[in-house]
C-alpha atoms as a PDB file:
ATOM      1  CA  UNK A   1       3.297  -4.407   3.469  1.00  0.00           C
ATOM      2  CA  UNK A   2      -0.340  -4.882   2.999  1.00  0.00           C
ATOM      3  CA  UNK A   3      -0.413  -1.207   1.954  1.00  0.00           C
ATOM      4  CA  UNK A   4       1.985  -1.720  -0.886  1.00  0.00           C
ATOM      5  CA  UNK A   5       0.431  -5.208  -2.060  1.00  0.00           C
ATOM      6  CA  UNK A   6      -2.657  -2.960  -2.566  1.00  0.00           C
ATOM      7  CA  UNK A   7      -1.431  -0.743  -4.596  1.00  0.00           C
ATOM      8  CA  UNK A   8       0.057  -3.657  -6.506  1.00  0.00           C
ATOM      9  CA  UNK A   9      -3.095  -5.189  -7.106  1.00  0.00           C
ATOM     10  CA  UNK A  10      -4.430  -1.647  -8.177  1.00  0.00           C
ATOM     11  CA  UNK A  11      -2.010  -0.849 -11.024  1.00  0.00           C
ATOM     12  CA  UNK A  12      -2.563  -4.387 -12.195  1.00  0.00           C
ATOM     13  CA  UNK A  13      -6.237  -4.087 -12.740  1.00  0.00           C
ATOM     14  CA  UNK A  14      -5.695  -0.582 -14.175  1.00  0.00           C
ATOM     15  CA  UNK A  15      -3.610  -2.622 -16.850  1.00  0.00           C
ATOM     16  CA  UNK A  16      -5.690  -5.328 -17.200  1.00  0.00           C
ATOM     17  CA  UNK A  17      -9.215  -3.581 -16.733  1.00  0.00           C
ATOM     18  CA  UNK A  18     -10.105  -7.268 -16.218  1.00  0.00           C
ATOM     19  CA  UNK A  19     -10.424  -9.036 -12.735  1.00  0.00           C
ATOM     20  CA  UNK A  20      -9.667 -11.982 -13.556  1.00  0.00           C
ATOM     21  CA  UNK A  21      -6.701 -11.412 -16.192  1.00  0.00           C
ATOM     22  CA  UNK A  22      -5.487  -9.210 -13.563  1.00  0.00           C
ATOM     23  CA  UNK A  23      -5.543 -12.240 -10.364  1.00  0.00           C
ATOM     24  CA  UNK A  24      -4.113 -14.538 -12.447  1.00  0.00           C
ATOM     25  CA  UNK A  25      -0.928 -11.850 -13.728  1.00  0.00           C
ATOM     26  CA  UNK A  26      -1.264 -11.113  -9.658  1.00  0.00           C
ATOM     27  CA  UNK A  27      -1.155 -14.924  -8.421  1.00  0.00           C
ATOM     28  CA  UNK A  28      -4.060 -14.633  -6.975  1.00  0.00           C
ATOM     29  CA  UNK A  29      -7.921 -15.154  -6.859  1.00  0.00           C
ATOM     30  CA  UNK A  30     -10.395 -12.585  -8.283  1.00  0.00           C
ATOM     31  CA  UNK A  31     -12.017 -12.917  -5.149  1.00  0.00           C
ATOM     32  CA  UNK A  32      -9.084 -11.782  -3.051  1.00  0.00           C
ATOM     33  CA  UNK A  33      -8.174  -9.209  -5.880  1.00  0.00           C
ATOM     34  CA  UNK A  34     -11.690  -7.606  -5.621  1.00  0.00           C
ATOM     35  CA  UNK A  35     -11.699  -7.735  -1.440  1.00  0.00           C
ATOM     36  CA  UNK A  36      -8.334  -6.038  -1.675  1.00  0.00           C
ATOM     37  CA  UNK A  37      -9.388  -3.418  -4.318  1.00  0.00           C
ATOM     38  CA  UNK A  38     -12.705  -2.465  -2.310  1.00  0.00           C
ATOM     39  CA  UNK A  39     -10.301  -2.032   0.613  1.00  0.00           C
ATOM     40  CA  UNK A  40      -8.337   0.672  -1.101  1.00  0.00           C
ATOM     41  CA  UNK A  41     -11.599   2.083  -2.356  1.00  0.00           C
ATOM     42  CA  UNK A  42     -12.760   2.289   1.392  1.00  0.00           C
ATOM     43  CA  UNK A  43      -9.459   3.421   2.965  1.00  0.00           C
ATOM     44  CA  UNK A  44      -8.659   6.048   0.841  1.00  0.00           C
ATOM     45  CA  UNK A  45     -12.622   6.837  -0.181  1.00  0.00           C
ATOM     46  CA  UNK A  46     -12.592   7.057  -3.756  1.00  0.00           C
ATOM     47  CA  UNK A  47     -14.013   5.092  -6.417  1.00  0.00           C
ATOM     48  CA  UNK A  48     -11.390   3.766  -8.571  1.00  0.00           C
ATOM     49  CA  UNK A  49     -13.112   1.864 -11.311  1.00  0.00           C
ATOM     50  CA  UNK A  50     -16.282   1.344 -12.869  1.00  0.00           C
ATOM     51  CA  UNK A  51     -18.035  -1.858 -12.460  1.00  0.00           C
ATOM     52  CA  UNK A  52     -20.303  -3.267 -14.963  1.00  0.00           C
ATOM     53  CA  UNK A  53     -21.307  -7.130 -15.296  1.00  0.00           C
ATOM     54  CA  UNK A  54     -19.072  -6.641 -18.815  1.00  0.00           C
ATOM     55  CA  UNK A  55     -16.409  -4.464 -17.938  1.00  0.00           C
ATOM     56  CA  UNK A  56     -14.269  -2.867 -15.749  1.00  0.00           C
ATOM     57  CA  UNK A  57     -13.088   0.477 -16.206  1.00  0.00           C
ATOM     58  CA  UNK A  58     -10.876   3.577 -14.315  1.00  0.00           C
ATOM     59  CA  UNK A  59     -12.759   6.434 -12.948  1.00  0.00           C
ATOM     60  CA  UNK A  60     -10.794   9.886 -13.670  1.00  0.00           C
ATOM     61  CA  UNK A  61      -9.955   9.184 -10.045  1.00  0.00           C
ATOM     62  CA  UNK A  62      -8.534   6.099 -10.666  1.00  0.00           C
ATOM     63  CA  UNK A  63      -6.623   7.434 -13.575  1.00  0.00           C
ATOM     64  CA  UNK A  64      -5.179  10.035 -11.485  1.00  0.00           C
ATOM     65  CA  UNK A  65      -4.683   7.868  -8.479  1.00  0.00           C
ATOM     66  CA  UNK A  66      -3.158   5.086 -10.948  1.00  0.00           C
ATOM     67  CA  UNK A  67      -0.023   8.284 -12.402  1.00  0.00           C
ATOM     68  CA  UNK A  68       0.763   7.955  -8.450  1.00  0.00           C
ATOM     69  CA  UNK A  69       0.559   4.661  -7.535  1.00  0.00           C
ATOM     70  CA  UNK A  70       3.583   3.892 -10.346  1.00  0.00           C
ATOM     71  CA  UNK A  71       5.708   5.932  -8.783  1.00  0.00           C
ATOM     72  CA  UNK A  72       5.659   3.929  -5.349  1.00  0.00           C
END
């Protein structure tokens, strides 16, 4: 499901904490990854990582939300 895909996508950026390390480990574009990532963001209303023109990196949310996400 779309849903699960998501969360996917998630936990590999979490790993990667680089967009486009993490599309090509995903088999995807970073464009898609980072549409799909400010999706979850959106639907569940929580900032998951910090953005920088350098670096990406978890919020404490997103570390949280990433313990749960492994488990699906």
């Amino acid at each position: 499901s779309m849903e699960f895909k998501r969360l996917r996508l998630f936990v590999t950026l979490a790993e990667e904490l680089h967009f486009a390390r993490a599309a090509k480990r995903a088999g995807t574009t970073q464009s898609v990854l980072s549409v799909q990532i400010r999706r979850l963001e959106d639907e569940t209303g929580i900032e998951l990582f910090h953005r920088t023109t350098r670096a990406v990196r978890l919020t404490r949310a997103g570390e949280v939300f990433l313990k749960e996400a492994r488990f699906l």
